[in-house]
N, C-alpha and C. Protein backbone atom coordinates (compact mmCIF):
# COMPACT_ATOMS: atom_id res chain seq x y z
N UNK A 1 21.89 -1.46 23.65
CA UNK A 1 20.71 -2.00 24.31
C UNK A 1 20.11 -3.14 23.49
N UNK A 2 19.69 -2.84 22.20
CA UNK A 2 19.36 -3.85 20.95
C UNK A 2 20.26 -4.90 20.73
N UNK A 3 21.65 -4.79 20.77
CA UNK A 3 22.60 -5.52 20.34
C UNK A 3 22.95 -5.38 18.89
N UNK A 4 22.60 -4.03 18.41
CA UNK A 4 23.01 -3.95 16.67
C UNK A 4 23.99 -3.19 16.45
N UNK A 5 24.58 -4.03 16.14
CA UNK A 5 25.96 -3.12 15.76
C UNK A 5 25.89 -2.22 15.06
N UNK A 6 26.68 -0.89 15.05
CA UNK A 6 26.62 -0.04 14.58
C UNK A 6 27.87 0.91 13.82
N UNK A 7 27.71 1.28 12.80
CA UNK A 7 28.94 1.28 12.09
C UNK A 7 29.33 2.80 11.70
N UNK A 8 30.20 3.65 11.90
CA UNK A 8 30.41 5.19 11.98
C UNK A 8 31.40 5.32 11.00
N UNK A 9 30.75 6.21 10.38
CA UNK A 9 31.78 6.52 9.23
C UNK A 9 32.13 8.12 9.05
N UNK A 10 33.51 8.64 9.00
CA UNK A 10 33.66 10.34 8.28
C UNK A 10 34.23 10.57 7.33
N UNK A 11 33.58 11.50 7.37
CA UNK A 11 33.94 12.18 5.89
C UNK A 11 34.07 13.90 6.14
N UNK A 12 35.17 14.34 5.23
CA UNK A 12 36.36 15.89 5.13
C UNK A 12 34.64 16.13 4.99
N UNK A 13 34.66 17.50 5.96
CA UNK A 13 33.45 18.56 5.23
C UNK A 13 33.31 19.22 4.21
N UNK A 14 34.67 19.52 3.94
CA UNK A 14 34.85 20.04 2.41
C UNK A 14 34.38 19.26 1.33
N UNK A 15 34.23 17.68 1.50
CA UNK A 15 33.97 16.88 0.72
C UNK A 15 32.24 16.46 0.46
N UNK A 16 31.64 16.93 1.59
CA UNK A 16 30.09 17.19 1.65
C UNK A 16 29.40 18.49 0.95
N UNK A 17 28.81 18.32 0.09
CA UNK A 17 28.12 19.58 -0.64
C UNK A 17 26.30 19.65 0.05
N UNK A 18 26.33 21.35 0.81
CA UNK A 18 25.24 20.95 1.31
C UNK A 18 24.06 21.56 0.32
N UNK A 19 22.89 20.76 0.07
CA UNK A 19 22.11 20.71 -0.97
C UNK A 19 20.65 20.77 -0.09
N UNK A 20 20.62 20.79 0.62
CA UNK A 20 19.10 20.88 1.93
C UNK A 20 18.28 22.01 1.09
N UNK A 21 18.91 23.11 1.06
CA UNK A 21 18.41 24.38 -0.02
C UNK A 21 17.30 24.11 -0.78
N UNK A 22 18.50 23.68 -1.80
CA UNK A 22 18.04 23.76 -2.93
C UNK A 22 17.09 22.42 -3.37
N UNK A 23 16.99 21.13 -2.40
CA UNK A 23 15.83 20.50 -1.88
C UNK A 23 14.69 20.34 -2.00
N UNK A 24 15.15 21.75 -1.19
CA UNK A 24 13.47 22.14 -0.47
C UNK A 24 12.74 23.09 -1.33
N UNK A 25 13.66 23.81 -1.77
CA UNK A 25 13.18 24.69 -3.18
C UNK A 25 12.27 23.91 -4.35
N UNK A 26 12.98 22.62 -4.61
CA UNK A 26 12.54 22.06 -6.28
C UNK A 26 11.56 21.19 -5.63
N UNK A 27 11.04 20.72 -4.42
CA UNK A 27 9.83 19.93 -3.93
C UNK A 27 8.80 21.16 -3.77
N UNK A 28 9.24 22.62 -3.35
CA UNK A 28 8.29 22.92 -3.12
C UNK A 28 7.88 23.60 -4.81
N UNK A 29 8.44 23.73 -5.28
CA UNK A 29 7.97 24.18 -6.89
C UNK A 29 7.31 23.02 -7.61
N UNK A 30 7.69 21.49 -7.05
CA UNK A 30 6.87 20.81 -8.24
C UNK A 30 6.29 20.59 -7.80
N UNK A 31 5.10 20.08 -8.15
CA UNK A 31 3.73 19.59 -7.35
C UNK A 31 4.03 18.16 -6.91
N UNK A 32 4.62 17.43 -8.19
CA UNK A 32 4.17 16.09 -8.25
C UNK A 32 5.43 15.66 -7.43
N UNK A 33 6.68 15.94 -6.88
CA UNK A 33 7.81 16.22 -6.21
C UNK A 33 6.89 15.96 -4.48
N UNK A 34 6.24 17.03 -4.21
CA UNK A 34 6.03 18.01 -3.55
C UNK A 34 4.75 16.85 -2.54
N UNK A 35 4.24 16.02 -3.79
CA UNK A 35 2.95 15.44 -3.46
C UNK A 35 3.74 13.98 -2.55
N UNK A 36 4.91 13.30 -3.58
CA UNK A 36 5.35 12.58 -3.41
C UNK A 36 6.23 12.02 -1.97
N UNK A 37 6.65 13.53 -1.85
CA UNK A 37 7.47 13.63 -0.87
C UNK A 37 6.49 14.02 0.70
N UNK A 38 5.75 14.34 0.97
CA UNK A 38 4.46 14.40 1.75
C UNK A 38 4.03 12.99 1.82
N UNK A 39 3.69 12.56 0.81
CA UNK A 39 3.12 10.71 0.88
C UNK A 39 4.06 10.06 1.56
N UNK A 40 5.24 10.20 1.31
CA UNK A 40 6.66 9.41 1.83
C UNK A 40 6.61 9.72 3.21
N UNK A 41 6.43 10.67 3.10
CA UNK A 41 6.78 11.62 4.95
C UNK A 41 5.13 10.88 5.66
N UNK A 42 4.58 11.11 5.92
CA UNK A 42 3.18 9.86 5.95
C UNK A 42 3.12 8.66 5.99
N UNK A 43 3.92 8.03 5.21
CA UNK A 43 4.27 6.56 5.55
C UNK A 43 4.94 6.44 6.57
N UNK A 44 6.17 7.22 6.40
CA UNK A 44 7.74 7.44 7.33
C UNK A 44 6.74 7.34 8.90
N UNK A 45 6.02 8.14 8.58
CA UNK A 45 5.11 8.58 10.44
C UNK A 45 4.65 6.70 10.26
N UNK A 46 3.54 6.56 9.70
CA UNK A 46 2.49 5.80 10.05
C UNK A 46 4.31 4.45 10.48
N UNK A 47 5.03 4.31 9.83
CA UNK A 47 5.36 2.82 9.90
C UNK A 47 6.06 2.79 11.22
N UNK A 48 6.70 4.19 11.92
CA UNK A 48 7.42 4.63 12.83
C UNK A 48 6.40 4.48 14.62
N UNK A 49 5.31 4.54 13.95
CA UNK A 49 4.13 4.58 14.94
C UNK A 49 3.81 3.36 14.94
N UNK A 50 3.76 2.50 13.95
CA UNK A 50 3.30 1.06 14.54
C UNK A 50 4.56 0.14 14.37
N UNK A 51 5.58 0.57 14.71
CA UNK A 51 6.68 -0.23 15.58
C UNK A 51 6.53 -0.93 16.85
N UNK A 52 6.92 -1.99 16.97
CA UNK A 52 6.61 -2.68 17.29
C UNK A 52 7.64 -2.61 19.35
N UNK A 53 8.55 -2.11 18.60
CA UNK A 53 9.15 -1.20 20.28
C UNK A 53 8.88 -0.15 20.59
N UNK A 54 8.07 0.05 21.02
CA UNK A 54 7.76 1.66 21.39
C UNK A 54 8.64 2.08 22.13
N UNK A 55 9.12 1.54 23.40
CA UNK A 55 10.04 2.01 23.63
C UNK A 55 11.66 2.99 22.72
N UNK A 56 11.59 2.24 21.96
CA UNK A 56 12.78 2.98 20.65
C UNK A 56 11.86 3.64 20.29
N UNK A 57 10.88 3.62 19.41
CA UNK A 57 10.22 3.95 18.79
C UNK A 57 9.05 4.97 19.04
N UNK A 58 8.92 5.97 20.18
CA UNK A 58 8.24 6.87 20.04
C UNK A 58 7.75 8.04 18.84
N UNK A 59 6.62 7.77 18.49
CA UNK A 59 6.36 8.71 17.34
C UNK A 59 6.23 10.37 18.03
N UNK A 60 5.56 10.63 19.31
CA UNK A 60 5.44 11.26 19.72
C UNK A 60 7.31 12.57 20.56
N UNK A 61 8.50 11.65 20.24
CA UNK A 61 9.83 12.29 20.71
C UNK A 61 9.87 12.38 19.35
N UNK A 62 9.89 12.11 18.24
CA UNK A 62 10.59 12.74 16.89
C UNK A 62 10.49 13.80 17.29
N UNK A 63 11.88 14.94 16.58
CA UNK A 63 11.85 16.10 16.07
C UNK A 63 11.24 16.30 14.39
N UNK A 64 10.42 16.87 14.81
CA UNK A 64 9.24 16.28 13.37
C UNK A 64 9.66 17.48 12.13
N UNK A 65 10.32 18.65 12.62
CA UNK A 65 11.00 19.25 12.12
C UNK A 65 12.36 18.67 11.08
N UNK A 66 13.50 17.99 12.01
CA UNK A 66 14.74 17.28 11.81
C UNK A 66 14.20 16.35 10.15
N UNK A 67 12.79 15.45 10.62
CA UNK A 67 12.34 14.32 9.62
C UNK A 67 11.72 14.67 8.42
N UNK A 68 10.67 16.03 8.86
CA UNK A 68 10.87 16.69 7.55
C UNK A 68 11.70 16.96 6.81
N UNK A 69 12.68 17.78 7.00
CA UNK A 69 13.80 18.30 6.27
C UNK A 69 14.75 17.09 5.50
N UNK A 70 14.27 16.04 6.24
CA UNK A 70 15.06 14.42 5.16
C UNK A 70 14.22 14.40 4.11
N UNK A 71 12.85 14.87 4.35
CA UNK A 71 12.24 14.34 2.99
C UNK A 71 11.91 15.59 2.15
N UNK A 72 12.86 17.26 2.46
CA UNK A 72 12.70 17.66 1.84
C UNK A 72 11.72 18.79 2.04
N UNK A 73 11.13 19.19 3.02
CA UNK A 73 10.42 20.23 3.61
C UNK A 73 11.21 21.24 4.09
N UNK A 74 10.80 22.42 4.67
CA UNK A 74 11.36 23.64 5.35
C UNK A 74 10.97 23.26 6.90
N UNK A 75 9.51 23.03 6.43
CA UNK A 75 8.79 23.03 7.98
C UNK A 75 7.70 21.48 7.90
N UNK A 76 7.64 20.94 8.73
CA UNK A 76 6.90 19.81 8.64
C UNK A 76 5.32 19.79 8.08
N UNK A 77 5.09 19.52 6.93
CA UNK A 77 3.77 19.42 6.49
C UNK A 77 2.70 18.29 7.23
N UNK A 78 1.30 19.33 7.01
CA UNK A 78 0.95 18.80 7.90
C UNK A 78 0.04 17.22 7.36
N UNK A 79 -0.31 16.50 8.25
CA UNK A 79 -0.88 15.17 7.50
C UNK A 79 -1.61 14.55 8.25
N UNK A 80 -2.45 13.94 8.02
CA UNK A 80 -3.93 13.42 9.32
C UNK A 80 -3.39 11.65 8.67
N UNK A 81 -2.74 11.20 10.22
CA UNK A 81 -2.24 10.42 10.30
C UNK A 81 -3.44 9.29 11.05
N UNK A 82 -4.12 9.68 11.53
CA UNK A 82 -4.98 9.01 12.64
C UNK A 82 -4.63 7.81 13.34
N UNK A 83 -4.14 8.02 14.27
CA UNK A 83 -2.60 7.30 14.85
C UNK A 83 -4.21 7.40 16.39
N UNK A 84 -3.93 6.18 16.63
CA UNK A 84 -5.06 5.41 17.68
C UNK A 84 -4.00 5.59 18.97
N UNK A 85 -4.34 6.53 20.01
CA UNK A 85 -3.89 7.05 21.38
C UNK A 85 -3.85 6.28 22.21
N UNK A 86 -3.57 4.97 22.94
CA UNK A 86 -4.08 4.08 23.71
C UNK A 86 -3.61 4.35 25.37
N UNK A 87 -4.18 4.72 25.77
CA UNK A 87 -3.52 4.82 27.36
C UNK A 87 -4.32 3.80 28.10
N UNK A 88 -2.61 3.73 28.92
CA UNK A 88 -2.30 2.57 29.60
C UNK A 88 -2.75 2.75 30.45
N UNK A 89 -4.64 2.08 30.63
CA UNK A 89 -5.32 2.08 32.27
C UNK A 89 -5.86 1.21 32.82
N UNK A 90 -6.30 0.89 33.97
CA UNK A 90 -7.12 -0.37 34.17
C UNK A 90 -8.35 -0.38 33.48
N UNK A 91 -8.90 0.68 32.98
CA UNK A 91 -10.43 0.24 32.97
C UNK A 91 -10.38 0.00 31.01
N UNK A 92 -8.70 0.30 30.53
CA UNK A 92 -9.14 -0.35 29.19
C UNK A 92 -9.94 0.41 28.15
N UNK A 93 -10.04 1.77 28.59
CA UNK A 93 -10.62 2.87 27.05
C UNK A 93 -9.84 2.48 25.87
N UNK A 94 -11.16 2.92 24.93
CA UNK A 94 -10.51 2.81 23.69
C UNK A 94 -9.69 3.86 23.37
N UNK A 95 -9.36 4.24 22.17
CA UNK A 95 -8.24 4.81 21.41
C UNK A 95 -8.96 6.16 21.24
N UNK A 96 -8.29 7.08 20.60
CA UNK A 96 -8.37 8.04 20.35
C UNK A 96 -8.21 8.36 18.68
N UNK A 97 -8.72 9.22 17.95
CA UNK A 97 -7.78 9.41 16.88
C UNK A 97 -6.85 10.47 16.86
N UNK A 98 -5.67 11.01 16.38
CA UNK A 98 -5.17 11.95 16.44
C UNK A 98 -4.33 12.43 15.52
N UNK A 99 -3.47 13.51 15.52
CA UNK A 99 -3.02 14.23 14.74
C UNK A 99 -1.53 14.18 15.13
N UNK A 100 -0.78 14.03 14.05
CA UNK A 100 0.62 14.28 14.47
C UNK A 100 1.35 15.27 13.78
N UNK A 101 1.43 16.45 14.56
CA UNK A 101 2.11 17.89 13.21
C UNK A 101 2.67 18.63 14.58
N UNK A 102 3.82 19.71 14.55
CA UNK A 102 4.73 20.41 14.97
C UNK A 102 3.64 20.90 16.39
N UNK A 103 2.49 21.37 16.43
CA UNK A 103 1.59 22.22 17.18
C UNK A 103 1.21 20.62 18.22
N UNK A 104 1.54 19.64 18.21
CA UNK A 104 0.72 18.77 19.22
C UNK A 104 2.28 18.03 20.06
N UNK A 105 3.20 17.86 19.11
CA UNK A 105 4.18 17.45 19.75
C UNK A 105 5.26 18.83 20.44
N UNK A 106 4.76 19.68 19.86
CA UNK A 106 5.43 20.50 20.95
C UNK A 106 6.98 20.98 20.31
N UNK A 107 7.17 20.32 18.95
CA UNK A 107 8.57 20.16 18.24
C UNK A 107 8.35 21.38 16.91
């Protein structure tokens, strides 16, 4: 649809060591790990939300679960994103503020 090429690569499973575990274990034991990786996951939202295609780019279809677990969570922590709601009407309301965590998207 974009026109970006896209490039697929495999690899033997035997040759993948899965480490998700033990991850999620040493972020959630260190603080400063733990803090870091939450800040990251927060950006990851905020920069994903003000994309500029929404169409690709729905913040609201992530599996917010799936995106945690990249940065190292079990379960998606939660984070006050205040992500401005804008619906598309004639009369032009403003925004909303809102929340983006597992309980609003439904994920």
């Amino acid at each position: 649809k974009a026109g970006v090429p896209v490039a697929e690569y495999s690899f033997p499973p035997n040759k993948i060591a899965n480490i998700q575990s033990q991850l999620e274990r040493v972020i959630e034991k260190n603080y400063h790990l733990h803090r870091s990786s939450r800040d990251a996951y927060r950006s990851y939202m905020h920069a994903y939300a003000a994309h500029s295609h929404k169409d690709c780019f729905d913040v609201h279809k992530l599996d917010l679960a799936q995106v945690a677990k990249s940065f190292g969570f079990a379960a998606p922590p939660k984070v006050e994103l205040n992500l401005k709601h804008t619906p598309r009407n004639k009369k032009g309301t403003k925004g909303v503020k809102g929340k983006i965590g597992a309980e609003t998207t439904g994920h």
